[in-house]
Protein backbone atom coordinates (compact mmCIF):
# COMPACT_ATOMS: atom_id res chain seq x y z
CA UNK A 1 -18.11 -22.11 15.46
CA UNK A 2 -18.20 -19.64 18.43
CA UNK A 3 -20.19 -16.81 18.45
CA UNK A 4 -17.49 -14.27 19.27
CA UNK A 5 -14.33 -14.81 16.52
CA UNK A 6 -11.73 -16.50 18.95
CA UNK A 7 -14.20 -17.43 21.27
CA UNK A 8 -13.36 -21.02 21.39
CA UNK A 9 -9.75 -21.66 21.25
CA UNK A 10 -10.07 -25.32 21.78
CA UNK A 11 -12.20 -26.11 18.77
CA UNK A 12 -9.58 -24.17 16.24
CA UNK A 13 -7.76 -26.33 14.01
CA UNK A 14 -4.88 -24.45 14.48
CA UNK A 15 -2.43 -25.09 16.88
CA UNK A 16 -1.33 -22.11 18.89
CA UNK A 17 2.02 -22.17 19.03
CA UNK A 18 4.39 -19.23 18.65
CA UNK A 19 5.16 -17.70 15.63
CA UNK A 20 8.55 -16.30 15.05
CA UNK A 21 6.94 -13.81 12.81
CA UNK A 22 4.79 -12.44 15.53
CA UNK A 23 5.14 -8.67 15.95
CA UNK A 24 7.28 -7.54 18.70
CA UNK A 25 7.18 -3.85 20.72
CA UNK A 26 9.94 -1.71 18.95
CA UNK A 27 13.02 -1.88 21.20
CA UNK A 28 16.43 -1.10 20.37
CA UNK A 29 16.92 -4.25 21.56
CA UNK A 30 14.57 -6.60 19.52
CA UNK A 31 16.15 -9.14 17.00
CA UNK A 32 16.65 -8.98 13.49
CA UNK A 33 13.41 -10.84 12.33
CA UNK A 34 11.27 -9.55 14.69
CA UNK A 35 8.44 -6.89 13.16
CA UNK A 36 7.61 -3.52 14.81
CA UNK A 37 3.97 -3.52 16.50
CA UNK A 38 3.96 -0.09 14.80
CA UNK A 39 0.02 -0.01 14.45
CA UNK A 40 -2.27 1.76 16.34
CA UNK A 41 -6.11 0.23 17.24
CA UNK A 42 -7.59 3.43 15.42
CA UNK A 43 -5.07 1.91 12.04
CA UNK A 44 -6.08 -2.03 12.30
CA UNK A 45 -10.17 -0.44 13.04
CA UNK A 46 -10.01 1.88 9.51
CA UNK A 47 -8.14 -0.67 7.57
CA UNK A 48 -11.05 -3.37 8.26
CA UNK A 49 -13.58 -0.90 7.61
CA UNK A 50 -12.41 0.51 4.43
CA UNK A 51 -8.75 -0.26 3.50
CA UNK A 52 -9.95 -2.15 0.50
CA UNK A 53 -12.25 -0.66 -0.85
CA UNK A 54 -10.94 0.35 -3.80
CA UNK A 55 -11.41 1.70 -7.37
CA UNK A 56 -13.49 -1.32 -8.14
CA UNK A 57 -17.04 -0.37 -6.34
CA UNK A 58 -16.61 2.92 -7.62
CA UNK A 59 -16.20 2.52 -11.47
CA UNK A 60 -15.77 -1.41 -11.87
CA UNK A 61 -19.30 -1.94 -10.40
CA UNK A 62 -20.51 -0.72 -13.53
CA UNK A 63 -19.83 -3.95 -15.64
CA UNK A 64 -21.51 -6.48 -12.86
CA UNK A 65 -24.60 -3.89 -13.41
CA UNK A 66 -24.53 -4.11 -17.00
CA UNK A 67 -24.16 -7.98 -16.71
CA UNK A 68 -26.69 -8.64 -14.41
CA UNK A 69 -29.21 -5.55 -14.40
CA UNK A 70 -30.50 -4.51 -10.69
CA UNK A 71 -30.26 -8.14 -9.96
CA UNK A 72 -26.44 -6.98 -9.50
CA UNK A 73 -27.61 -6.54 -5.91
CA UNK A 74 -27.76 -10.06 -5.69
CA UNK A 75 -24.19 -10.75 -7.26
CA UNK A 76 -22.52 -8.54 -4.31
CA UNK A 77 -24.92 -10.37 -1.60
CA UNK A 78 -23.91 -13.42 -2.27
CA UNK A 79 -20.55 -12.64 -2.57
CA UNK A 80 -20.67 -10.83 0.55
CA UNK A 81 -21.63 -13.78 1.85
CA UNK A 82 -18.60 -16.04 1.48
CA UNK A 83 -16.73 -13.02 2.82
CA UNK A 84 -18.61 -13.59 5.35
CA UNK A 85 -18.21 -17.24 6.06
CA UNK A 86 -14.35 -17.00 4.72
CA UNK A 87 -13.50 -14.26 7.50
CA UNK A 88 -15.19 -15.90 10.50
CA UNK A 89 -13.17 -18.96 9.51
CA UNK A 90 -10.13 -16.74 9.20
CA UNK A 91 -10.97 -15.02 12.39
CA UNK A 92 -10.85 -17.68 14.82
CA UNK A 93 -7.96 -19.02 13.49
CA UNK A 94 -6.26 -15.46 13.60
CA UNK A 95 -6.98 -14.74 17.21
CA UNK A 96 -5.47 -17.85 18.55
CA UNK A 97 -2.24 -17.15 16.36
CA UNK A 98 -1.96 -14.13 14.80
CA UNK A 99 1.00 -14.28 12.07
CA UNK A 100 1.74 -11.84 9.66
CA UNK A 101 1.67 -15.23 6.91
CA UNK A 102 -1.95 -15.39 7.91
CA UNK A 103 -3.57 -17.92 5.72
CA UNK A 104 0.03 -19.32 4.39
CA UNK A 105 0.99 -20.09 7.87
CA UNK A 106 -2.14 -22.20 8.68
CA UNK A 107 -1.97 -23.65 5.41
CA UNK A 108 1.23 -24.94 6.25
CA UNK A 109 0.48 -26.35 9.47
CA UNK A 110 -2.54 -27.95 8.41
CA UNK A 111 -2.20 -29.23 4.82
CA UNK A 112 1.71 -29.46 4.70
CA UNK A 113 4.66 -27.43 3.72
CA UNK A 114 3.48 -28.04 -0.30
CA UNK A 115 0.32 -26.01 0.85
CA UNK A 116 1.95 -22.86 2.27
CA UNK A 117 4.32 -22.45 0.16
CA UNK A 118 2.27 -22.53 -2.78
CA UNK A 119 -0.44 -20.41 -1.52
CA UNK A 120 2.21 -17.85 0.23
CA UNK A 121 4.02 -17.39 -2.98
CA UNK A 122 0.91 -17.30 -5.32
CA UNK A 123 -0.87 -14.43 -2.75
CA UNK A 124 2.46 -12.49 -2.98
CA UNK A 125 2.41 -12.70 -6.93
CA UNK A 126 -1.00 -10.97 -7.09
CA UNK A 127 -0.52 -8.80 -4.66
CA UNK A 128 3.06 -7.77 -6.30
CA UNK A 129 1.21 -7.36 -9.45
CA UNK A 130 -1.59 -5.22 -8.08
CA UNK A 131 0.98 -2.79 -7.27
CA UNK A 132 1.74 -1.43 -11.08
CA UNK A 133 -1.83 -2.18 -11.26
CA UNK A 134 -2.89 0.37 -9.55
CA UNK A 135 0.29 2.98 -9.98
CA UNK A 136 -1.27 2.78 -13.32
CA UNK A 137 -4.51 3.64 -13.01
CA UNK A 138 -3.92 6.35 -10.36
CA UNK A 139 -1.43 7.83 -13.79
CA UNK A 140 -3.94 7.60 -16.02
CA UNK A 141 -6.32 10.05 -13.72
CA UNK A 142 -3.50 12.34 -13.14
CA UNK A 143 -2.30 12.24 -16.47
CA UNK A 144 -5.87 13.22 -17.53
CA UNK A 145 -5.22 16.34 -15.46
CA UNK A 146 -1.60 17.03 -16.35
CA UNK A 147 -0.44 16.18 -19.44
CA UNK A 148 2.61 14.65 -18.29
CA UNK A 149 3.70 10.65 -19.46
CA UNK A 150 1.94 8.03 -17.25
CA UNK A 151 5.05 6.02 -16.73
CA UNK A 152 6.44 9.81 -14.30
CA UNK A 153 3.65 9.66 -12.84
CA UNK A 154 3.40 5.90 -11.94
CA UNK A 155 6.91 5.89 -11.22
CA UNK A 156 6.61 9.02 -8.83
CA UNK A 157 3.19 7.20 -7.26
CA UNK A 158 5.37 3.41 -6.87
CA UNK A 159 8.19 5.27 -5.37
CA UNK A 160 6.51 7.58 -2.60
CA UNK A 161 4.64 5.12 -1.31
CA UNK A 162 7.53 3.05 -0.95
CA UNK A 163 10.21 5.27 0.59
CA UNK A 164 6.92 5.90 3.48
CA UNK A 165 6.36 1.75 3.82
CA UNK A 166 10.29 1.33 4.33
CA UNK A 167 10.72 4.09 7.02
CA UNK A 168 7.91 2.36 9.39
CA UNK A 169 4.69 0.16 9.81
CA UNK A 170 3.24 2.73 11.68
CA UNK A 171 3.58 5.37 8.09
CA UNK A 172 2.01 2.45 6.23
CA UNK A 173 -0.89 2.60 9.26
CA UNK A 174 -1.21 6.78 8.96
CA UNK A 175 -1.63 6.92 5.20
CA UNK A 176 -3.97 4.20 5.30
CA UNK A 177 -6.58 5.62 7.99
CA UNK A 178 -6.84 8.96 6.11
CA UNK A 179 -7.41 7.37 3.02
CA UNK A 180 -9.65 4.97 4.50
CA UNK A 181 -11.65 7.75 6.24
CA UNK A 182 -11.94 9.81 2.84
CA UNK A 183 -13.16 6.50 1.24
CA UNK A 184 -15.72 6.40 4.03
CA UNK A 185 -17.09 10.16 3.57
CA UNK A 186 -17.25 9.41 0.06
CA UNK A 187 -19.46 6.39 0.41
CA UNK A 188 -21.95 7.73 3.19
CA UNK A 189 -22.25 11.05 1.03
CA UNK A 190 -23.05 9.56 -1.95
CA UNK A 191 -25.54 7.25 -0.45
CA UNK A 192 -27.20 10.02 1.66
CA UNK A 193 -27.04 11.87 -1.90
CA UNK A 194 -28.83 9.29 -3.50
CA UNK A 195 -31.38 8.17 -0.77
CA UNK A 196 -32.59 12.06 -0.94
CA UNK A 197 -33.01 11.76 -4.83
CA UNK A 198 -35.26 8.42 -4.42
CA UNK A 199 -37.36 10.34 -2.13
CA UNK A 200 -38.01 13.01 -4.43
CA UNK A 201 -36.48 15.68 -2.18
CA UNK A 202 -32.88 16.37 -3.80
CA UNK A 203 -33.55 20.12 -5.75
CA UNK A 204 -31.05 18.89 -8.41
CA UNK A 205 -33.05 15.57 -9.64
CA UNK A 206 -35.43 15.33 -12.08
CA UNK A 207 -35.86 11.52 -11.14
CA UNK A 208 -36.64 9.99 -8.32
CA UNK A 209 -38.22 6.90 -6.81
CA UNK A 210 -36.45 3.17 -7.55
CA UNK A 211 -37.83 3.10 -11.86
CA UNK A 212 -34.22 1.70 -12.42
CA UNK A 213 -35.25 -1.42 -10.83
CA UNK A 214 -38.32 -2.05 -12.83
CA UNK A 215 -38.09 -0.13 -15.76
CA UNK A 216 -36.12 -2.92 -17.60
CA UNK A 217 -36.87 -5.70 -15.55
CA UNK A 218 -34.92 -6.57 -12.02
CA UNK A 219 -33.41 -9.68 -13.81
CA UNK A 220 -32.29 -8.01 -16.59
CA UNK A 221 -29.43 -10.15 -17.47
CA UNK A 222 -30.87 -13.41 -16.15
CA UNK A 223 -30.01 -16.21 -13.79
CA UNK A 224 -26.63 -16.60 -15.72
CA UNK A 225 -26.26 -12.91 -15.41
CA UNK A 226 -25.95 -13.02 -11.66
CA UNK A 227 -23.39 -15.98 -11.90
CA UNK A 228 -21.54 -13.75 -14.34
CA UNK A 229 -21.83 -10.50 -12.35
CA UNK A 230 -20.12 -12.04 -9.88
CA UNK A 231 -16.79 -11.88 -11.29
CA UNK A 232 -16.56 -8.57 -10.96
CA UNK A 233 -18.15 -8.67 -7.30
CA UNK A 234 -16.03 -11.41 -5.80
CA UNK A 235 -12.94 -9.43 -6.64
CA UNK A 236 -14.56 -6.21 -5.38
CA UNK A 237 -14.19 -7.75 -2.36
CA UNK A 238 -10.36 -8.80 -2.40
CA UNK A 239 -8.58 -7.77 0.47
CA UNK A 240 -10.86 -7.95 2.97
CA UNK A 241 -8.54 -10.69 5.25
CA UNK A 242 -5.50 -8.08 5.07
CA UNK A 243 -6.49 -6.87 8.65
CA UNK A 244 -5.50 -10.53 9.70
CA UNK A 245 -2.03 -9.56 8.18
CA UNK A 246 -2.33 -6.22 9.42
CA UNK A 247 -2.95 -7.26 13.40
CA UNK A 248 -0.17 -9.33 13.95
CA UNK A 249 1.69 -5.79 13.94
CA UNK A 250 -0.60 -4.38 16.56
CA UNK A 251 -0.03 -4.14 20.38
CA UNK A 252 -3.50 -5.95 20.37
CA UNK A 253 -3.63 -8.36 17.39
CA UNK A 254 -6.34 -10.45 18.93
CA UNK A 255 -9.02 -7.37 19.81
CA UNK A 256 -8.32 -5.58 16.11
CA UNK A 257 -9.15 -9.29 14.68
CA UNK A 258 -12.19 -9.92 16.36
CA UNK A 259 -13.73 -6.07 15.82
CA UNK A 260 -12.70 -6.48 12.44
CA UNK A 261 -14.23 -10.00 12.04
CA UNK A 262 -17.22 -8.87 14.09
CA UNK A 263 -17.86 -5.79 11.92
CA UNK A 264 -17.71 -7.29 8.45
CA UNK A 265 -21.50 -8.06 8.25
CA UNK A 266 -22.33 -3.65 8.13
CA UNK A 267 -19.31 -3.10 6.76
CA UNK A 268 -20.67 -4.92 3.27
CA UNK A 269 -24.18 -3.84 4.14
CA UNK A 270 -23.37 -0.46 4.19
CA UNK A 271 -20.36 0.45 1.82
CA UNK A 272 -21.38 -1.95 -0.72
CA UNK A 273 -25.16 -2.96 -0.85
CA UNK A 274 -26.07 0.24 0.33
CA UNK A 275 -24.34 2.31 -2.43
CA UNK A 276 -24.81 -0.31 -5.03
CA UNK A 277 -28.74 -0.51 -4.10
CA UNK A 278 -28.58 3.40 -4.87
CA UNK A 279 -26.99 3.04 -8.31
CA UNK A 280 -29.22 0.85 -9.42
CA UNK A 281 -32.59 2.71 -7.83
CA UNK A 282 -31.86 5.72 -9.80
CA UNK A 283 -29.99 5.19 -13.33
CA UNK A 284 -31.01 3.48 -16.39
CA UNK A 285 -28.86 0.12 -15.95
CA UNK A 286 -28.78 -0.10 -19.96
CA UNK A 287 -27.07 2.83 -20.99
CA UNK A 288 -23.87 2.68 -22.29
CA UNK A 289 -22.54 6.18 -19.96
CA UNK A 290 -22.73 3.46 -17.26
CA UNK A 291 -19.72 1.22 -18.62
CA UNK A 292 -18.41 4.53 -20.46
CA UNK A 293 -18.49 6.83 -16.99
CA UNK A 294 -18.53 4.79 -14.14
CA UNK A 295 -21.66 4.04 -11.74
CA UNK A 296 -20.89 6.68 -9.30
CA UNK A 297 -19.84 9.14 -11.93
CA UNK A 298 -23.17 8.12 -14.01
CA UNK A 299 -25.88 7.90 -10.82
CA UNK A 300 -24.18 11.89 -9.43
CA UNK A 301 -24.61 12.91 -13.69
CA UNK A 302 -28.14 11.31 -13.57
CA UNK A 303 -29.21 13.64 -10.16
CA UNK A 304 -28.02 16.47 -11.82
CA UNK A 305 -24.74 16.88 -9.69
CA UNK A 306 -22.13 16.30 -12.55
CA UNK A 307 -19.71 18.92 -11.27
CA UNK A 308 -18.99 16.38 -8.10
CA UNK A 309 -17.49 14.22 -10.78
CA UNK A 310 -13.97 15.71 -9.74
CA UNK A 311 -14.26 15.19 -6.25
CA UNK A 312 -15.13 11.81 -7.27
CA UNK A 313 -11.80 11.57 -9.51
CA UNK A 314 -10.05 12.37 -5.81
CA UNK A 315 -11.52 9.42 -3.81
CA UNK A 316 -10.79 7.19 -6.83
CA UNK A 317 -7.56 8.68 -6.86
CA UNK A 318 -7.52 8.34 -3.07
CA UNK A 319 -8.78 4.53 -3.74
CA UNK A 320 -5.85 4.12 -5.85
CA UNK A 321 -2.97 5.28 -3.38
CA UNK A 322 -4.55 2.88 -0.79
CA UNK A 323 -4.96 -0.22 -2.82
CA UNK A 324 -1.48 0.27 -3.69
CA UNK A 325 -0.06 1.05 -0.26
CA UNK A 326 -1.94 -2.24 1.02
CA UNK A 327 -0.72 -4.23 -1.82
CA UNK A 328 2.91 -3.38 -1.18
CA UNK A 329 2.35 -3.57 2.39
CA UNK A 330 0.73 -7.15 1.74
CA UNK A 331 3.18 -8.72 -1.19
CA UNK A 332 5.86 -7.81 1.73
CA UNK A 333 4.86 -9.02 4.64
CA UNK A 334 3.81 -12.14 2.74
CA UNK A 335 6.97 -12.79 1.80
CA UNK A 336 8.46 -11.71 4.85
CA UNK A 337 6.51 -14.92 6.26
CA UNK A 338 7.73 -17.06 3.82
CA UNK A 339 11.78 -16.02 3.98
CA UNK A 340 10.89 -16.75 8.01
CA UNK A 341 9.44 -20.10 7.11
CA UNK A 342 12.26 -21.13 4.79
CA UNK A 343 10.66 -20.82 1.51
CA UNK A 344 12.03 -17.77 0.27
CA UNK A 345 15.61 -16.04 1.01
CA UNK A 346 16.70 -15.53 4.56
CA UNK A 347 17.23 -12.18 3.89
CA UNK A 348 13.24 -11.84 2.93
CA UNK A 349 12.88 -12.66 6.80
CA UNK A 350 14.96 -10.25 8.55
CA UNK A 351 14.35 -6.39 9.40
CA UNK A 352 16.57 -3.59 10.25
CA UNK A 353 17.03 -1.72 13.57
CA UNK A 354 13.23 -0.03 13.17
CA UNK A 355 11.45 -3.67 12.57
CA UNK A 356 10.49 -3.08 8.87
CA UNK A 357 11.35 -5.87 6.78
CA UNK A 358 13.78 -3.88 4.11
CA UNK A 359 14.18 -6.81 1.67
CA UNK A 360 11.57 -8.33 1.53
CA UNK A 361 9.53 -4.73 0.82
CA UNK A 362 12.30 -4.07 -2.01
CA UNK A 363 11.48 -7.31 -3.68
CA UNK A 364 8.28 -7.00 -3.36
CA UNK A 365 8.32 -3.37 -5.36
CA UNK A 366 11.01 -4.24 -7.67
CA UNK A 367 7.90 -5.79 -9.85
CA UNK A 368 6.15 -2.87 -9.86
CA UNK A 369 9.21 -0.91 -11.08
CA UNK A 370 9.79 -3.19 -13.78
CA UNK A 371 5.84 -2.63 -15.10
CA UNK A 372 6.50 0.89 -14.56
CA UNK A 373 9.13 0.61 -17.47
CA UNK A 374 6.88 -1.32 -19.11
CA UNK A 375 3.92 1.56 -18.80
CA UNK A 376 6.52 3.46 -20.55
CA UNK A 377 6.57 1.11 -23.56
CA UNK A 378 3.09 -0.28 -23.75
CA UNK A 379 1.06 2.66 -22.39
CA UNK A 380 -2.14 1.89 -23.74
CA UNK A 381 -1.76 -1.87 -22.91
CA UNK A 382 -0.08 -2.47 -19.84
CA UNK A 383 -3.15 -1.78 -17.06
CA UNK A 384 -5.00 -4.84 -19.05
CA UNK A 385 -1.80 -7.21 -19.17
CA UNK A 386 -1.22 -6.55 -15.56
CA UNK A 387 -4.93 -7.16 -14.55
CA UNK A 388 -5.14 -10.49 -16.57
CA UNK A 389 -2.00 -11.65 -15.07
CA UNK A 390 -2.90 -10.54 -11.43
CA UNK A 391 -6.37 -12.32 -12.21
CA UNK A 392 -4.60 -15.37 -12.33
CA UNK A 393 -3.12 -15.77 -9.92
C-alpha cells in the first residue's frame, strides 16, 4: 500500500471506471440522477475530524471503563487501530473512484452483485435505525429540561433535520461543521481541563496526579475485560468511513479523501485516547456515578466543576443532532446508490432539479417516523429495542 491514500492507482483492486452516481456541479441543466457537489472542503475536512463523534465517547465510554478498568485505554487503541487499517484500505480505493455507495459499490465490483447488495442494504438498515436512535436520546435530554412527551420532541428533532437534508447537500454540510466544531471545543476543553487537574494546578480539584490508574489496578477487569470493552469501543468508532460517502459530493472528492484518510491517526489520538486517558487518570473507575453519570459528567463532578455538567448536556445534545443528521444523510445516499445500481426502486436513484435525492431521503426517514410513533407507545423501551436492532445489523 502507498504511502499517500490514492497514491498508487495501479495497485487498487478497484477498477476506475465511472460511476453514474458520481456527484455532478449543480446546473440547471444536470440529469435527474445526478447528485449536487453541494459540499464545501471546510464541510468534507470537519466531517472527518469530528462528524461522528457522537454521544458514545461522551457517556457510553463509561461501560468499556467499568468493563475493562484503565486498561480501557487499550480497548479504544486497538480499536483505533483497525480504523486505521480499514480506512487506508477504504482510502485508496475511494480516491480512484469516489461513489457515494462507497464500500457497496466496490463490494459489488469485486465480490459480485450478491455482495453489494447485501452489504448496501444491511448499512442502510442500521443507519435508518440510528436515526430514531438518536431522535430519542436527544428527547430524553430535552424532555429532562421541558417536561414535554419525548415522542414531540423526537418527532420535532426527526422532522427539522429532515426538511434541512431535503432542501440541499450543502444544508446537510453547514449543520454538520458547526456541530462538528462544538464537538471539537468540547473535547480539547475538557482535556486541557483535565491535563491541568493531573498536574495539580486546577484551583477546583482536590485530586490530582494519574491514582485512577493504579489505585485499583490498570487491568482491572482483566485480559477478557479488554476483549469485552471493546464492544463498546469498536462502535464508538462507527462512522468514521462516512467522509468516503460524503466526498463523492465535493468539487474535490479525491483531496477531502486523502486529508481525511491522512488525518485519522491524530484524529483518534487526540479526541479519543486523549480524553479517554484523562477519564481514567483522574476518577475512581469503580464507582457506580461512572455508569450512573457518564465519564465526562463524572471526571468534570470529580474536579470539582459539576456546574459544566449542562454545557455538557449541550454538546451531547449537539452529538445527538449530528449523529442523526449523518445517519439520515448516510441511510440516503446509501440507498440512493443502490436504486442507481438496480437493487432498490428507480425512483431511490433519481433527484429533483437541486440534485438531492428526494425519495430515497423520504424512505430513508419514514423508519424513523414510524419509531417515533413507537416512542409514543413504548417510551421507556424503545431507545433499547432500537439499539439492539441497529446492533445487528
Amino acid at each position: 500500500m502507498s504511502t499517500q491514500a490514492g497514491g498508487d492507482r495501479q495497485a487498487s483492486p478497484v477498477s476506475p471506471e465511472p460511476s453514474k452516481s458520481s456527484a455532478q456541479p449543480p446546473t440547471d441543466d444536470a440529469p435527474l440522477g445526478a447528485l449536487e457537489s453541494g459540499l464545501k472542503p471546510r464541510h468534507v475536512t470537519m466531517i472527518s475530524i469530528a462528524g461522528v463523534i457522537g454521544a458514545g465517547l461522551f457517556v457510553g465510554s463509561a461501560n468499556a471503563i467499568q468493563l475493562a478498568g484503565p486498561s480501557a485505554i487499550i480497548s479504544y487503541a486497538a480499536a483505533g487501530l483497525v480504523v486505521v487499517l480499514v480506512m487506508r484500505m477504504l482510502g485508496e480505493m475511494a480516491t480512484v473512484n469516489p461513489d457515494t455507495g462507497s464500500f457497496s459499490v466496490y463490494a459489488d465490483r469485486a465480490l459480485g452483485k450478491w455482495a453489494g447488495f447485501s452489504i448496501g442494504w444491511l448499512y442502510w438498515w442500521a443507519w435508518a435505525l440510528i436515526i430514531p436512535v438518536e431522535a430519542t436520546a436527544g428527547a430524553t435530554i430535552l424532555h429532562n429540561w421541558i417536561d414535554w412527551p419525548q415522542w414531540v420532541f423526537a418527532f420535532l428533532i426527526t422532522a427539522i433535520l429532515t426538511a434541512t437534508n431535503l432542501v440541499s447537500v450543502g444544508n446537510y454540510g453547514e449543520f454538520e461543521f458547526w456541530f462538528a466544531l462544538v464537538k471539537v471545543v468540547i473535547i480539547i476543553g475538557f482535556i486541557a481541563l483535565g491535563v491541568l487537574a493531573i498536574l495539580g494546578i486546577l484551583p477546583t480539584s482536590d485530586v490530582s496526579g494519574v491514582h485512577g490508574l493504579t489505585d485499583h489496578g490498570f487491568f482491572g477487569g482483566g485480559v477478557g475485560g479488554i476483549f469485552a470493552a471493546m464492544l463498546t469501543t469498536t462502535t464508538t468508532y462507527l462512522g468514521t468511513e462516512i467522509v468516503t460517502i460524503a466526498a463523492a459530493e465535493s468539487n474535490n472528492p479525491v483531496g477531502g479523501i486523502r486529508k481525511a484518510v491522512n488525518s485519522v491517526i491524530w484524529r483518534i489520538s487526540i479526541f479519543y485516547l486523549g480524553s479517554i486517558m484523562v477519564v481514567v487518570c483522574l476518577v475512581d473507575w469503580t464507582s457506580p456515578d461512572l455508569a450512573s453519570k457518564g465519564s465526562y459528567q463524572y471526571t468534570l463532578e470529580t474536579i470539582g466543576l459539576g456546574r459544566l455538567t449542562t454545557v455538557l448536556d449541550l454538546a451531547i445534545l449537539t452529538a445527538v443532532a449530528s449523529c442523526l443528521n449523518s445517519a439520515l444523510y448516510t441511510a440516503s445516499r446509501m440507498a440512493f446508490s443502490l436504486g442507481q445500481r438496480g437493487d432498490a426502486p428507480k425512483s431511490f436513484g433519481r433527484t429533483n432539479k437541486r440534485g438531492v435525492p428526494v425519495a430515497a431521503i423520504l424512505a430513508s426517514v419514514v423508519v424513523g417516523f414510524f419509531c417515533v410513533a413507537l416512542n409514543y407507545v413504548l417510551p421507556d423501551k424503545i431507545f433499547a429495542y432500537l439499539l439492539s436492532t441497529a446492533g445487528c445489523a
